[in-house]
Structures are given as C-alpha cells and as structure tokens.
N, C-alpha and C. Protein backbone atom coordinates (compact mmCIF):
# COMPACT_ATOMS: atom_id res chain seq x y z
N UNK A 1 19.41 -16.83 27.02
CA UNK A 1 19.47 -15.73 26.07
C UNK A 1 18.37 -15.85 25.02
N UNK A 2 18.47 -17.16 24.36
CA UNK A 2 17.49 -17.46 23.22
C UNK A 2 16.14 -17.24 24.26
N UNK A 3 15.82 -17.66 24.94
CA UNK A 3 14.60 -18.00 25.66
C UNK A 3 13.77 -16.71 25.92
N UNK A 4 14.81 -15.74 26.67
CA UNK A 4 14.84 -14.76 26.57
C UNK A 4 13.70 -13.62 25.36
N UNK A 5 14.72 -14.06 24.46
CA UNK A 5 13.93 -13.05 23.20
C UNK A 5 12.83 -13.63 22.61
N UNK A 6 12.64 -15.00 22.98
CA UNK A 6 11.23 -15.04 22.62
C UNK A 6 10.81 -14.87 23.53
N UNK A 7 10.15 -15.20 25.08
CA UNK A 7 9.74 -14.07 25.54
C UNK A 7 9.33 -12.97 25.44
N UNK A 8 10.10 -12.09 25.08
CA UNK A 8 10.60 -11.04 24.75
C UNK A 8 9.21 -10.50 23.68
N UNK A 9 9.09 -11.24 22.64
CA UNK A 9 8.59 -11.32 21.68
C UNK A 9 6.90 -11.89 21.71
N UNK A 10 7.04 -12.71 22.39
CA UNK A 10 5.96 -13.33 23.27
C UNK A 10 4.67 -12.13 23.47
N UNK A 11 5.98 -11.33 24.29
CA UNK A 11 5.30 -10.30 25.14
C UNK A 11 4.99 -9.34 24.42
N UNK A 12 5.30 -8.92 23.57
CA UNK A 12 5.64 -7.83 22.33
C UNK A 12 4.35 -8.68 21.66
N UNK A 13 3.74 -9.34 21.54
CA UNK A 13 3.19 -9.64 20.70
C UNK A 13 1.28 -9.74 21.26
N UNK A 14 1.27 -9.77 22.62
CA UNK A 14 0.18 -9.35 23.67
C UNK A 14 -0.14 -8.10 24.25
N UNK A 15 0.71 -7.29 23.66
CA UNK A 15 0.18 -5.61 23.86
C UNK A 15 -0.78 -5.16 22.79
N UNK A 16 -1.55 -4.69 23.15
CA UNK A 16 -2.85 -4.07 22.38
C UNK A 16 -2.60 -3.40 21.62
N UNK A 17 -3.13 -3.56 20.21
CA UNK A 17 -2.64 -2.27 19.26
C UNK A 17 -3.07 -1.41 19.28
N UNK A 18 -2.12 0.05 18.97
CA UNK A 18 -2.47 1.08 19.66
C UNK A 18 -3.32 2.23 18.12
N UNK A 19 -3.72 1.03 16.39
CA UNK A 19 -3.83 1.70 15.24
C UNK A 19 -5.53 1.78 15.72
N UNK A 20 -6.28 2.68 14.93
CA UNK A 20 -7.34 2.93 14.90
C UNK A 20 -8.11 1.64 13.72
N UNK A 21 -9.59 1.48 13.50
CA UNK A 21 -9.96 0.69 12.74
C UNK A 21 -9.44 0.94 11.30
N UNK A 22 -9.57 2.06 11.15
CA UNK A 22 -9.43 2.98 9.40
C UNK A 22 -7.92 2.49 9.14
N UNK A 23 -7.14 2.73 10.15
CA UNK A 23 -5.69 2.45 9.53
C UNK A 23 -5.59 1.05 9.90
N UNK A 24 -5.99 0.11 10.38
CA UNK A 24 -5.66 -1.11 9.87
C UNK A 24 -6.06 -1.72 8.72
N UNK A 25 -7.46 -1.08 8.40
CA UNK A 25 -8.05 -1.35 6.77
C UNK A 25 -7.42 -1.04 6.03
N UNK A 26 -7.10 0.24 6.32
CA UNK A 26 -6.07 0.66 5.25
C UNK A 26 -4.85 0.33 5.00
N UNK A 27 -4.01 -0.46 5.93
CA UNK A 27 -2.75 -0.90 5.81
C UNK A 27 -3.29 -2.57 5.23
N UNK A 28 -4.49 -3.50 5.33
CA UNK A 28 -4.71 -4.18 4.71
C UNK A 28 -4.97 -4.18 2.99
N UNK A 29 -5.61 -2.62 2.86
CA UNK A 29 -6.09 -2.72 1.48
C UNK A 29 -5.00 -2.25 0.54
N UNK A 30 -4.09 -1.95 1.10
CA UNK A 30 -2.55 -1.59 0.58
C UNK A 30 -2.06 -2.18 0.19
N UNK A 31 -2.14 -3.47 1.58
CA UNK A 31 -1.14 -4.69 0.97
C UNK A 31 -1.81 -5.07 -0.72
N UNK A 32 -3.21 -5.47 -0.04
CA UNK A 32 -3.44 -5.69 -1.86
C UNK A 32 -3.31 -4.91 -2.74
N UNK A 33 -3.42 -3.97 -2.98
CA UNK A 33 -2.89 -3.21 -3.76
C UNK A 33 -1.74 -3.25 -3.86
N UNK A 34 -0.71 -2.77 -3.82
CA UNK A 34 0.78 -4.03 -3.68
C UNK A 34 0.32 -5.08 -4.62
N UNK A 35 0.30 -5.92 -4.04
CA UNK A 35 0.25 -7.06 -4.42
C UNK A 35 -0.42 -7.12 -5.71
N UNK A 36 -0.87 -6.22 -6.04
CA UNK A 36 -1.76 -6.40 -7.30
C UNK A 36 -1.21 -5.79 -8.30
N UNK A 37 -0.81 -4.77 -7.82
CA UNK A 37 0.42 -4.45 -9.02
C UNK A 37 1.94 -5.17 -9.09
N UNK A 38 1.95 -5.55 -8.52
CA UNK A 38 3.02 -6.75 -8.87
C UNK A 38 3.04 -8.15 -9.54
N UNK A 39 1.59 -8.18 -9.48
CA UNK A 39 0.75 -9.12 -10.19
C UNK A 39 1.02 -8.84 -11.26
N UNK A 40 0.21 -7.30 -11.63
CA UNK A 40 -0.27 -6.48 -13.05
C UNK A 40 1.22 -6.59 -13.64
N UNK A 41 2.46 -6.51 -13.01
CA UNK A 41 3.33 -6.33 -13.97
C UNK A 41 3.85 -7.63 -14.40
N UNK A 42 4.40 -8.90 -13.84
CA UNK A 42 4.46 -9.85 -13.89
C UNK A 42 3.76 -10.52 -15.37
N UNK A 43 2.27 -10.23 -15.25
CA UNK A 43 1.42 -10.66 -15.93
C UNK A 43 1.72 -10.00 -16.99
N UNK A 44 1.82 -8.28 -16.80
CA UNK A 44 1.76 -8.09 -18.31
C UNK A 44 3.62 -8.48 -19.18
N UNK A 45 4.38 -8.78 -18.40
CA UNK A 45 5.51 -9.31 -19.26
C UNK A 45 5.28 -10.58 -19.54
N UNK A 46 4.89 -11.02 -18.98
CA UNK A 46 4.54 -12.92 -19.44
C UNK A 46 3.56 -12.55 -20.74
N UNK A 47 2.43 -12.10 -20.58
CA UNK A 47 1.66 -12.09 -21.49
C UNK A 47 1.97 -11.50 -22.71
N UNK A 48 2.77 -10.20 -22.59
CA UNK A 48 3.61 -9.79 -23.85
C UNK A 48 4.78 -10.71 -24.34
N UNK A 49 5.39 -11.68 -23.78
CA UNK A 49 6.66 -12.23 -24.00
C UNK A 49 5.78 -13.72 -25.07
N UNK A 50 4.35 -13.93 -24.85
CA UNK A 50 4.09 -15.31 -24.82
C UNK A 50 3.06 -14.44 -26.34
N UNK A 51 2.59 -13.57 -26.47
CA UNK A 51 1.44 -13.57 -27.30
C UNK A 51 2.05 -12.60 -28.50
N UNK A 52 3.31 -12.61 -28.71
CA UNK A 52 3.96 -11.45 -29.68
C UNK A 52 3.49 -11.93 -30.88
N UNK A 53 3.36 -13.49 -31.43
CA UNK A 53 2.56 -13.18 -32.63
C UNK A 53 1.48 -13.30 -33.12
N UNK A 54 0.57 -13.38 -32.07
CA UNK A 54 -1.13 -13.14 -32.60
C UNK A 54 -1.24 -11.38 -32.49
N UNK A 55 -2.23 -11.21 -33.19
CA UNK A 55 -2.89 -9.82 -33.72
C UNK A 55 -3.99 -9.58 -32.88
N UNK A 56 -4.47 -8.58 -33.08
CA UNK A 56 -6.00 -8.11 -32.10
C UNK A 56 -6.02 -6.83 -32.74
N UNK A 57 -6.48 -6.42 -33.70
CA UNK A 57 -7.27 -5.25 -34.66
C UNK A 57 -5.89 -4.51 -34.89
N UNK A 58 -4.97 -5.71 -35.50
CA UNK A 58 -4.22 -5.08 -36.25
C UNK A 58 -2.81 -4.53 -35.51
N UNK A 59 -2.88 -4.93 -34.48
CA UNK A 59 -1.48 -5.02 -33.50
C UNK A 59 -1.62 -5.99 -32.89
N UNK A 60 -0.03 -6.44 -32.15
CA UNK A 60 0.32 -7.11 -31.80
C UNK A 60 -0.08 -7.27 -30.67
N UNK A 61 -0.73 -8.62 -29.83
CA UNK A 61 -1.38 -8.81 -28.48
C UNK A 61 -0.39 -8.24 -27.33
N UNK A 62 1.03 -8.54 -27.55
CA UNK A 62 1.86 -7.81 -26.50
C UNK A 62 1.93 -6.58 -26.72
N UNK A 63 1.62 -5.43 -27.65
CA UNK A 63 1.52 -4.44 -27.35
C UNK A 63 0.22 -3.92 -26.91
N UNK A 64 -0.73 -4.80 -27.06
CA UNK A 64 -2.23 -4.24 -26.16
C UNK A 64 -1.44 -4.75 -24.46
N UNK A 65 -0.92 -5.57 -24.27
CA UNK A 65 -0.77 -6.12 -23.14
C UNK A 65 -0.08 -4.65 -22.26
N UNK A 66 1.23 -3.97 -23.25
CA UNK A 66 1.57 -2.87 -22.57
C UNK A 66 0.90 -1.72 -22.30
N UNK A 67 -0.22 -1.70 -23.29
CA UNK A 67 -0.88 -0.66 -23.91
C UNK A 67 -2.15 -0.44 -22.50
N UNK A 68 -2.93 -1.49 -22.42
CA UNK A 68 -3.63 -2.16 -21.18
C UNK A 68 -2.63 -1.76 -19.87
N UNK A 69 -1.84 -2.85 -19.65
CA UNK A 69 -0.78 -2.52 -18.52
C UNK A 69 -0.01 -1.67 -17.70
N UNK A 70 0.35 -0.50 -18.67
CA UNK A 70 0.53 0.31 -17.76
C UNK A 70 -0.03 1.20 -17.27
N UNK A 71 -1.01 1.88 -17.67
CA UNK A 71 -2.18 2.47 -17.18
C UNK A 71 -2.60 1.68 -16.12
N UNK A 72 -3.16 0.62 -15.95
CA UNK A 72 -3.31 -0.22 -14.65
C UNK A 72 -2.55 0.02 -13.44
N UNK A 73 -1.37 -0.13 -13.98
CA UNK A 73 -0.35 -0.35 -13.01
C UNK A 73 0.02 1.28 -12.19
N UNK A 74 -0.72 2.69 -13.44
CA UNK A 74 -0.54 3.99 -12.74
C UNK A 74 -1.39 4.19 -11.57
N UNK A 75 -2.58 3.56 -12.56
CA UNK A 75 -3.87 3.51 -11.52
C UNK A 75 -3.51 3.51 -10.07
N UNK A 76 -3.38 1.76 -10.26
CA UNK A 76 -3.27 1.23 -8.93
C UNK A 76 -2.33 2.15 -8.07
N UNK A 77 -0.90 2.99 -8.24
CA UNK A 77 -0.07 3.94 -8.23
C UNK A 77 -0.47 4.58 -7.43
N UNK A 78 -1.35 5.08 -7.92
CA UNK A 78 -2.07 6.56 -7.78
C UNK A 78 -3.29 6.56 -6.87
N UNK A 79 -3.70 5.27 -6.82
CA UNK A 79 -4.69 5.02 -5.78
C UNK A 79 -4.11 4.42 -4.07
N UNK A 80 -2.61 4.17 -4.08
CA UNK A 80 -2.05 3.95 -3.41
C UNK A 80 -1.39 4.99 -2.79
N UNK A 81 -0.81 6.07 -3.35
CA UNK A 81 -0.40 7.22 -3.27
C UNK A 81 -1.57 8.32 -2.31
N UNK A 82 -2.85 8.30 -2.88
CA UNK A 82 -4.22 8.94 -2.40
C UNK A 82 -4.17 8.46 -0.87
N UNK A 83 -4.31 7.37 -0.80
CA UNK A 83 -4.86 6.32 0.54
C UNK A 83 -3.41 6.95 1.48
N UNK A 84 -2.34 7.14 0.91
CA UNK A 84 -1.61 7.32 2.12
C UNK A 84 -1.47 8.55 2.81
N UNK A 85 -1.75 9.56 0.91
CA UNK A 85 -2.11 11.05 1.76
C UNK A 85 -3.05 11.10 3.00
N UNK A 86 -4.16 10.87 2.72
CA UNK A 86 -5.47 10.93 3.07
C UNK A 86 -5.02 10.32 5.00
N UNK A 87 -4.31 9.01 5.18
CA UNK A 87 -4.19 8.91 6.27
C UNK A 87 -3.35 9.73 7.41
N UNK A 88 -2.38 10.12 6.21
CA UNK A 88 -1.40 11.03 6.67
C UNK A 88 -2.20 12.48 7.07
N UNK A 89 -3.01 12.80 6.43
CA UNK A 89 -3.65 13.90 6.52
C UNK A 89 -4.77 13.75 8.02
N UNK A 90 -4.84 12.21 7.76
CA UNK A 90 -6.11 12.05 9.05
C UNK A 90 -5.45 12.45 10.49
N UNK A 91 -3.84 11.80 10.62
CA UNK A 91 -3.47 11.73 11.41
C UNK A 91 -2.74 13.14 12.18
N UNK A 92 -2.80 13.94 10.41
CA UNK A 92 -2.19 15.44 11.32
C UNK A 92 -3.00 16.29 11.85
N UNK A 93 -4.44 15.89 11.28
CA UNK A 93 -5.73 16.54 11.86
C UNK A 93 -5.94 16.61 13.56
N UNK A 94 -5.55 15.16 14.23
CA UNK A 94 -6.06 14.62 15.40
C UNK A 94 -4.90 14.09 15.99
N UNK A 95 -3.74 14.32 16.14
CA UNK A 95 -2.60 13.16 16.97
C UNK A 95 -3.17 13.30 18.18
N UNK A 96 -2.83 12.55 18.68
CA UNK A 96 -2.81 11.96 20.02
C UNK A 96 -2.28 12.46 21.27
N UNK A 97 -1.26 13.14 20.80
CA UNK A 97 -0.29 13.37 21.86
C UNK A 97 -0.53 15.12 22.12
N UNK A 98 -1.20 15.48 21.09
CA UNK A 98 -1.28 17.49 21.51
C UNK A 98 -2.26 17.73 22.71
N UNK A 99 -1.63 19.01 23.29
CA UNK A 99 -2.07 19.80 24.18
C UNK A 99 -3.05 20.08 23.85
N UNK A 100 -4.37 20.06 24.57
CA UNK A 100 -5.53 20.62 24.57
C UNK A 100 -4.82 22.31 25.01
N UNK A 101 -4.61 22.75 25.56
CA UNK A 101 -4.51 24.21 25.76
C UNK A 101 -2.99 24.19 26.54
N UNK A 102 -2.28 24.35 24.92
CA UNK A 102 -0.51 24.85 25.30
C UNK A 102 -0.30 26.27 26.12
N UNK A 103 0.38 25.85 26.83
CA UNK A 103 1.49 27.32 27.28
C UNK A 103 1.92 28.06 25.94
N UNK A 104 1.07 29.25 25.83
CA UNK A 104 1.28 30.48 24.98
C UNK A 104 2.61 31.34 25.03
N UNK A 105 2.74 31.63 26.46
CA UNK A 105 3.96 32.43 26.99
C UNK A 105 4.57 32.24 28.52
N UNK A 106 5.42 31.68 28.85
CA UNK A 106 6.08 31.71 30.43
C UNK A 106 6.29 32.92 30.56
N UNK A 107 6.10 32.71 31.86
CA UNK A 107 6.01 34.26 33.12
C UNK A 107 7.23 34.27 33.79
C-alpha cells in the first residue's frame, strides 16, 4: 500500500510540466513577493515594538516604522494582485484547449 503511493508519487513527479516559461517565473516571483511582505510586516512590528522611544524629526521611530510600512506592504499588494491579473488575462487570451473553428449550428 505504502509502496504503492510512493510510486505513485514517484511517477507523478516525472511527468513533464505542462506551465509555460512566463508562468513559472511568475509563480517564482510571487513566492517572493509573499515572502517579502511577510517579512515587511514582521519587521515593521518588531521595529515599532523595539524603537518606541527614540525620535526621528520629531516622532516616534515606530511610527515612521508604520508610516514607512504600510505603504510597502500595499505596494508589494498591489504588485501581486497586477502579476496575477495579467496571467490570468494571458491565459484567457490563448487556452489550450479551444476550437480552432467551432460548430456554429447543427444540421
């Protein structure tokens, strides 16, 4: 049984992928992105939690930290959001699977 599903998996794992170059870049540059805003937020609570009483032109370093931070964190958002339209859009342009010349009307 066990033996089985790896196998199984084995085999599943020697079939050719069927993504184009663009969408594997793009499912790579995602991850970082991800990852980077999870960073960005992380960072900016540590850094606001740790720098509340030094100053920087008269405010408090953790509120530049939020001030900085979340804008970053829309950014990155919003640039993540773009990348998925855009593939989504690539892919409704060209699928794979349409009829070059559908049946209009049966006789």
């Amino acid at each position: 049984m066990v033996r089985e599903q790896i196998q199984a998996r084995i085999d599943a794992m020697q079939v050719p992928d069927e993504r184009s170059d663009v969408e594997q870049i793009w499912e790579i540059v995602r991850s970082w992105l991800v990852i980077s805003r999870v960073v960005a937020l992380v960072l900016m609570i540590i850094l606001s939690e740790f720098t509340e009483e030094y100053l920087l032109m008269g405010i408090s370093v953790s509120a530049w930290c939020i001030v900085i931070g979340i804008p970053v964190m829309i950014a990155i958002s919003v640039f993540i959001i773009l990348g998925d339209r855009s593939q989504k859009s690539a892919q409704e342009v060209e699928p794979s699977n349409v009829l070059k010349r559908p049946i209009m009307e049966r006789r």
